[in-house]
C-alpha atoms as a PDB file:
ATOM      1  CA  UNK A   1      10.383 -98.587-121.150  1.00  0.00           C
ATOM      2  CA  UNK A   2      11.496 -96.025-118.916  1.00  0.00           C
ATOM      3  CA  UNK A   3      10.035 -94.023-115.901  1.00  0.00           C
ATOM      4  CA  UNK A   4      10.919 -90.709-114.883  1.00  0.00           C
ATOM      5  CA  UNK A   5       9.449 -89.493-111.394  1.00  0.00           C
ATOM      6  CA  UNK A   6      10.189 -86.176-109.860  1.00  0.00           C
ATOM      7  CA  UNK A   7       9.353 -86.058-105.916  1.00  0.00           C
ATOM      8  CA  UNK A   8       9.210 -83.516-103.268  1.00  0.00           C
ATOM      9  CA  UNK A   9       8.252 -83.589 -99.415  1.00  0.00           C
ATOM     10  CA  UNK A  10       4.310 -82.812-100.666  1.00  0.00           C
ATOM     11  CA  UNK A  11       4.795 -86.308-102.942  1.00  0.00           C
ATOM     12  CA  UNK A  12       4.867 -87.513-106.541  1.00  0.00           C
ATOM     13  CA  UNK A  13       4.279 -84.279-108.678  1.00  0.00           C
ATOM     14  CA  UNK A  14       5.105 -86.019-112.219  1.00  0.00           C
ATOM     15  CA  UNK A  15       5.781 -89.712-113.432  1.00  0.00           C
ATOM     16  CA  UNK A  16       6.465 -90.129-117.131  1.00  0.00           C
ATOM     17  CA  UNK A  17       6.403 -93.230-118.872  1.00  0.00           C
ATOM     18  CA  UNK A  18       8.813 -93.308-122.199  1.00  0.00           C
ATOM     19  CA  UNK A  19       6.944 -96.320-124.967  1.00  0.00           C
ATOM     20  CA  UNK A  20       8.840 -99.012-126.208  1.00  0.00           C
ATOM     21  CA  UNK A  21      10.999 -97.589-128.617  1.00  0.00           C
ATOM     22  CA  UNK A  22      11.151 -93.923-127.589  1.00  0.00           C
ATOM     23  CA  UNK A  23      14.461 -92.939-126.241  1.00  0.00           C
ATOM     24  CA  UNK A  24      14.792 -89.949-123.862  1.00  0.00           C
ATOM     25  CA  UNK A  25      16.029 -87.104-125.683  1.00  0.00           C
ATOM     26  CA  UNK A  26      16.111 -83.266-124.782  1.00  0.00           C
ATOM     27  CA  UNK A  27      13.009 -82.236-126.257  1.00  0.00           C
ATOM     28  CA  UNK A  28      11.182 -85.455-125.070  1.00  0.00           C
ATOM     29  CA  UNK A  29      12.657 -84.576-121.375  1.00  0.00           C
ATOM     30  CA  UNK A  30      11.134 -80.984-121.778  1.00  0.00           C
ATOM     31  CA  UNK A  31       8.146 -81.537-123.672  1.00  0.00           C
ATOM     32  CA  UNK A  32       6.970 -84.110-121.801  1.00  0.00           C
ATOM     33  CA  UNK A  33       8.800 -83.894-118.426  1.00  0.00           C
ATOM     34  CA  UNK A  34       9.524 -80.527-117.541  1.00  0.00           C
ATOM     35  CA  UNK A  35       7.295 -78.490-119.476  1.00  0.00           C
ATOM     36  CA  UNK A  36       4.042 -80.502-117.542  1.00  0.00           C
ATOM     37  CA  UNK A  37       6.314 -80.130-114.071  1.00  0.00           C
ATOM     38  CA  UNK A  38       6.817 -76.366-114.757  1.00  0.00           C
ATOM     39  CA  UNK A  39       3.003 -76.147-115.210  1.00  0.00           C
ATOM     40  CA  UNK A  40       2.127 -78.109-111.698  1.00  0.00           C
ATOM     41  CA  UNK A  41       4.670 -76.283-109.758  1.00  0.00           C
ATOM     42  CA  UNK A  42       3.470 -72.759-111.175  1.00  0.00           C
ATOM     43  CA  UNK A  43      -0.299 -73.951-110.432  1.00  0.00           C
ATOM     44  CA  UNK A  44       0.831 -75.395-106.692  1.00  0.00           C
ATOM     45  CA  UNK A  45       2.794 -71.922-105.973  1.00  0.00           C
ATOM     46  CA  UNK A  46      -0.142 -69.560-107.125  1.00  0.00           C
ATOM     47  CA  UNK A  47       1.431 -65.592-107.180  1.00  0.00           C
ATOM     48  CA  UNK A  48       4.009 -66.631-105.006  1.00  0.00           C
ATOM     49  CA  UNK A  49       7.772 -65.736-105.696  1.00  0.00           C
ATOM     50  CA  UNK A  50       8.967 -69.255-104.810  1.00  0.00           C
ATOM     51  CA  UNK A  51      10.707 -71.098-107.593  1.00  0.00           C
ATOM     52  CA  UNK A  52      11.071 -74.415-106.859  1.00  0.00           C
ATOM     53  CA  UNK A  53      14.051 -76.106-106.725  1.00  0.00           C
ATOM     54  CA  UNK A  54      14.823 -79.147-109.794  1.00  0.00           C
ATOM     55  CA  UNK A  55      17.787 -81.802-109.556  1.00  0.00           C
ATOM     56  CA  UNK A  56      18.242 -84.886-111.139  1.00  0.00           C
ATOM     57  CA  UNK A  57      21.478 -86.959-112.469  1.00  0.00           C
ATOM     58  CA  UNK A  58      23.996 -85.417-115.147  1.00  0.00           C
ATOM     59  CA  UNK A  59      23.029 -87.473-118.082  1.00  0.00           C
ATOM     60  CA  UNK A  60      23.414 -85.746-121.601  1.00  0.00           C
ATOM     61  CA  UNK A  61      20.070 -85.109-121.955  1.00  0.00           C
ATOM     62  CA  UNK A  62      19.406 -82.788-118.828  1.00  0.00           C
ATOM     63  CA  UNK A  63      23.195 -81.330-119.764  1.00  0.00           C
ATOM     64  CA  UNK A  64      21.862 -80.186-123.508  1.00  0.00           C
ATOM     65  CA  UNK A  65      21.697 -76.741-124.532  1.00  0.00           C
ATOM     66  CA  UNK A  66      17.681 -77.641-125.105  1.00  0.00           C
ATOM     67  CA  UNK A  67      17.095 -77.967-121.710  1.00  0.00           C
ATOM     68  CA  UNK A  68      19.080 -75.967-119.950  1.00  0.00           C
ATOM     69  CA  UNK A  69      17.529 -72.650-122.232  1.00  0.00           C
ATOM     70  CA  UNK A  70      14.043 -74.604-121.294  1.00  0.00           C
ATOM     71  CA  UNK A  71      15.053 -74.384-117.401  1.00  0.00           C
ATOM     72  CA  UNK A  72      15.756 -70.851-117.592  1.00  0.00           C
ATOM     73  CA  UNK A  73      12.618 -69.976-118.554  1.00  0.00           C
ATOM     74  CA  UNK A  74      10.799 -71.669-116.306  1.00  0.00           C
ATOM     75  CA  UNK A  75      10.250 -71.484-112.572  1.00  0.00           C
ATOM     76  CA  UNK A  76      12.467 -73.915-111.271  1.00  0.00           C
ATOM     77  CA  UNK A  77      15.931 -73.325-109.835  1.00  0.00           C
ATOM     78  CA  UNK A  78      18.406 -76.040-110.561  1.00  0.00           C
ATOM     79  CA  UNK A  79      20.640 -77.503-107.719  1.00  0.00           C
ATOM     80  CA  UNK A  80      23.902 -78.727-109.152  1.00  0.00           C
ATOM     81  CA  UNK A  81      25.957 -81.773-107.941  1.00  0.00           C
ATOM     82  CA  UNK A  82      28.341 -80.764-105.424  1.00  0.00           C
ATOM     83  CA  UNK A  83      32.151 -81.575-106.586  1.00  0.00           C
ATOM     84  CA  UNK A  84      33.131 -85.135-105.756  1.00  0.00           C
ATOM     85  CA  UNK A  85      29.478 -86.262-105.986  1.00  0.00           C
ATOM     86  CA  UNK A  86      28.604 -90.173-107.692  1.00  0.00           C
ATOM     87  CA  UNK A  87      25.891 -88.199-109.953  1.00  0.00           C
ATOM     88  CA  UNK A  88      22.625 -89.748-107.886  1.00  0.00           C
ATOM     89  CA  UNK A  89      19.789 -88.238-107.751  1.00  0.00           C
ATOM     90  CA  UNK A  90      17.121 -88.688-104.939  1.00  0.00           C
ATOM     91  CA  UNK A  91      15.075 -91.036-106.993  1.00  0.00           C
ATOM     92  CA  UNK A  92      17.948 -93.212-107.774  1.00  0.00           C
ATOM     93  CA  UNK A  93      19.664 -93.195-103.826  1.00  0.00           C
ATOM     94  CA  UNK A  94      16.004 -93.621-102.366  1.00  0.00           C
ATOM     95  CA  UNK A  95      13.156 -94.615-104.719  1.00  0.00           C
ATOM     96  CA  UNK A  96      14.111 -97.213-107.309  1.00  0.00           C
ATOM     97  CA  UNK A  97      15.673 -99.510-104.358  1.00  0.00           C
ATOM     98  CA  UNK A  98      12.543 -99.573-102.167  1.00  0.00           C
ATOM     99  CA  UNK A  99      10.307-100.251-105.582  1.00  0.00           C
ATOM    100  CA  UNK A 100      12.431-102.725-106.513  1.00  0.00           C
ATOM    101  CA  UNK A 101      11.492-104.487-103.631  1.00  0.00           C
ATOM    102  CA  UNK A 102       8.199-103.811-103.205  1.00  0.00           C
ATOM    103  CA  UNK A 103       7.631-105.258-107.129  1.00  0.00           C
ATOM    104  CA  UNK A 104      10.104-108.092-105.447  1.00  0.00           C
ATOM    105  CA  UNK A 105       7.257-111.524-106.589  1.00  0.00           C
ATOM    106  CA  UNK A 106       4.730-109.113-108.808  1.00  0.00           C
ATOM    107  CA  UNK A 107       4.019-110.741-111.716  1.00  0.00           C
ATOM    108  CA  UNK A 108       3.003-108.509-114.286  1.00  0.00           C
ATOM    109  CA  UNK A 109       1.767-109.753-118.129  1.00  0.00           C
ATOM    110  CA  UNK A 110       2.039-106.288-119.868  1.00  0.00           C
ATOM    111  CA  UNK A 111       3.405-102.768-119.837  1.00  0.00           C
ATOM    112  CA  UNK A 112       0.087-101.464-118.336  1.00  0.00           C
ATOM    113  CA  UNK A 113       0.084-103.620-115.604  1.00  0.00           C
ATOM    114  CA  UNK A 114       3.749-103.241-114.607  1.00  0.00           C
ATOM    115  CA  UNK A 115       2.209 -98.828-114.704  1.00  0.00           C
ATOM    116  CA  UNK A 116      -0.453 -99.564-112.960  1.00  0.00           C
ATOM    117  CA  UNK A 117       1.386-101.563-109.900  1.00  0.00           C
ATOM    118  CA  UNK A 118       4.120 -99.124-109.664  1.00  0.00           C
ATOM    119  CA  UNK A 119       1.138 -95.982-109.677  1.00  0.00           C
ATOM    120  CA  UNK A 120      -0.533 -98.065-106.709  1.00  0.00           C
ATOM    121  CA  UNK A 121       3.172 -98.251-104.797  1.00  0.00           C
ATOM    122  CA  UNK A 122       3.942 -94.857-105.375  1.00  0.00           C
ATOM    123  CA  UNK A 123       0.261 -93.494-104.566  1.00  0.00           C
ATOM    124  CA  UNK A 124       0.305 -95.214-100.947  1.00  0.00           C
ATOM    125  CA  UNK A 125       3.647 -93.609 -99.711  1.00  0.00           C
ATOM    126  CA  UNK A 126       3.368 -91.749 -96.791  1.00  0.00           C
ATOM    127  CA  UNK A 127       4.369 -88.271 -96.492  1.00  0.00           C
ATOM    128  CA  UNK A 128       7.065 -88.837 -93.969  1.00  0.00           C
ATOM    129  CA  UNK A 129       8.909 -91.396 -96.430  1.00  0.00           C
ATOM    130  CA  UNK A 130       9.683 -88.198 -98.912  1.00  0.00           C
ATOM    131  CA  UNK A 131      10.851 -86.073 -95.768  1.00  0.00           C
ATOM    132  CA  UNK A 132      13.035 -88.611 -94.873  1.00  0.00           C
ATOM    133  CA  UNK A 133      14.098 -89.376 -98.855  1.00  0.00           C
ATOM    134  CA  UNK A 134      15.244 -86.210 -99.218  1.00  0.00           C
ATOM    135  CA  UNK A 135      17.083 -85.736 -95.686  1.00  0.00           C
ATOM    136  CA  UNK A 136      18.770 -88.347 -96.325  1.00  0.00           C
ATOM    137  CA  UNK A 137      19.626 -87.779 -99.547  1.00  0.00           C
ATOM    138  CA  UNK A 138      21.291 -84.374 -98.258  1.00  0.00           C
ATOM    139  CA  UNK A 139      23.193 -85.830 -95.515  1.00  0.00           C
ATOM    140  CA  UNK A 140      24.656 -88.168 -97.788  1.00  0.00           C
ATOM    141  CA  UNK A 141      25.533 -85.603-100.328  1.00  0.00           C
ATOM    142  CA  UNK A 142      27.183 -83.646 -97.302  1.00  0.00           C
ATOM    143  CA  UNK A 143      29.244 -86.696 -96.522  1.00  0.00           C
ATOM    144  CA  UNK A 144      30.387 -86.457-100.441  1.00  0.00           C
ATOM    145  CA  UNK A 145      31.160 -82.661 -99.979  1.00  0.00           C
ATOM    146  CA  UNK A 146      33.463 -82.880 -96.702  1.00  0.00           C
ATOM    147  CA  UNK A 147      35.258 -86.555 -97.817  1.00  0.00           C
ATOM    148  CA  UNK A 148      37.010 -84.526-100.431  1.00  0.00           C
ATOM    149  CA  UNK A 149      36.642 -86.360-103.104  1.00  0.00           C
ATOM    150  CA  UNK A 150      37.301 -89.975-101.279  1.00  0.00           C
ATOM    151  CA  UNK A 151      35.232 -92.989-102.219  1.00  0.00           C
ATOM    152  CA  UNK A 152      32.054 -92.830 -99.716  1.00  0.00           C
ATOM    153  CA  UNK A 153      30.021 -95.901 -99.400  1.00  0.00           C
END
């Protein structure tokens, strides 16, 4: 089991869920993942021209042909890794550490339950938490960009 989340400063827009057994290819990634995020960003935007911007790790699966033709249909605009960068995205530098402690002594008898506590986690975070995520996500891909390819802690 697998969970995909995409945040931005307003929240949680998406979490996805892959079943036992399903593996996360590049049409489950845009079928279920992007396609439903292209459709919530579109409906949070109205008429506007904004296109929101996308970014997540460089696994094989966002790298495919199939998604990338997907992305350029749709309304986002990707941001790349800058050079020298240890392929995180914000989920993995902010999100998975602070829910791995906050599941720290949940006990959990099924799939659904283990859902449902991380839903309840992710529903109470304040706003500030994803303005502060993603600044400090950017400062420490800055760091990356101006160490020159030097190992960064």
């Amino acid at each position: 089991m697998m969970l995909c989340v995409f945040l931005g400063v307003t929240g949680f827009h998406l979490q996805q869920w892959t079943t036992k057994g399903t593996s996360m290819t590049a049409k489950f990634f845009t079928s279920e993942v992007l396609k439903p995020l292209n459709l919530q960003m579109k409906a949070i935007v109205g008429k506007e021209r904004v296109y929101p911007y996308i970014h997540y790790d460089k696994t094989s699966v966002h790298r495919s042909h199939y998604t990338q033709d997907y992305l350029h249909s749709s309304i986002f605009t990707r941001l790349f890794h800058p050079p020298y960068s240890t392929d995180k995205a914000q989920s993995d530098f902010y999100l998975f550490g602070q829910l791995k402690g906050l599941l720290k002594g949940v006990n959990c008898e099924n799939e659904e339950e283990l859902k449902s506590a991380v839903s309840r986690i992710l529903g109470v975070t304040p706003r500030s938490e994803f303005f502060r995520a993603i600044d400090t996500w950017i400062d420490r891909l800055e760091i990356q960009i101006h160490s020159g390819g030097e190992y960064v802690l």
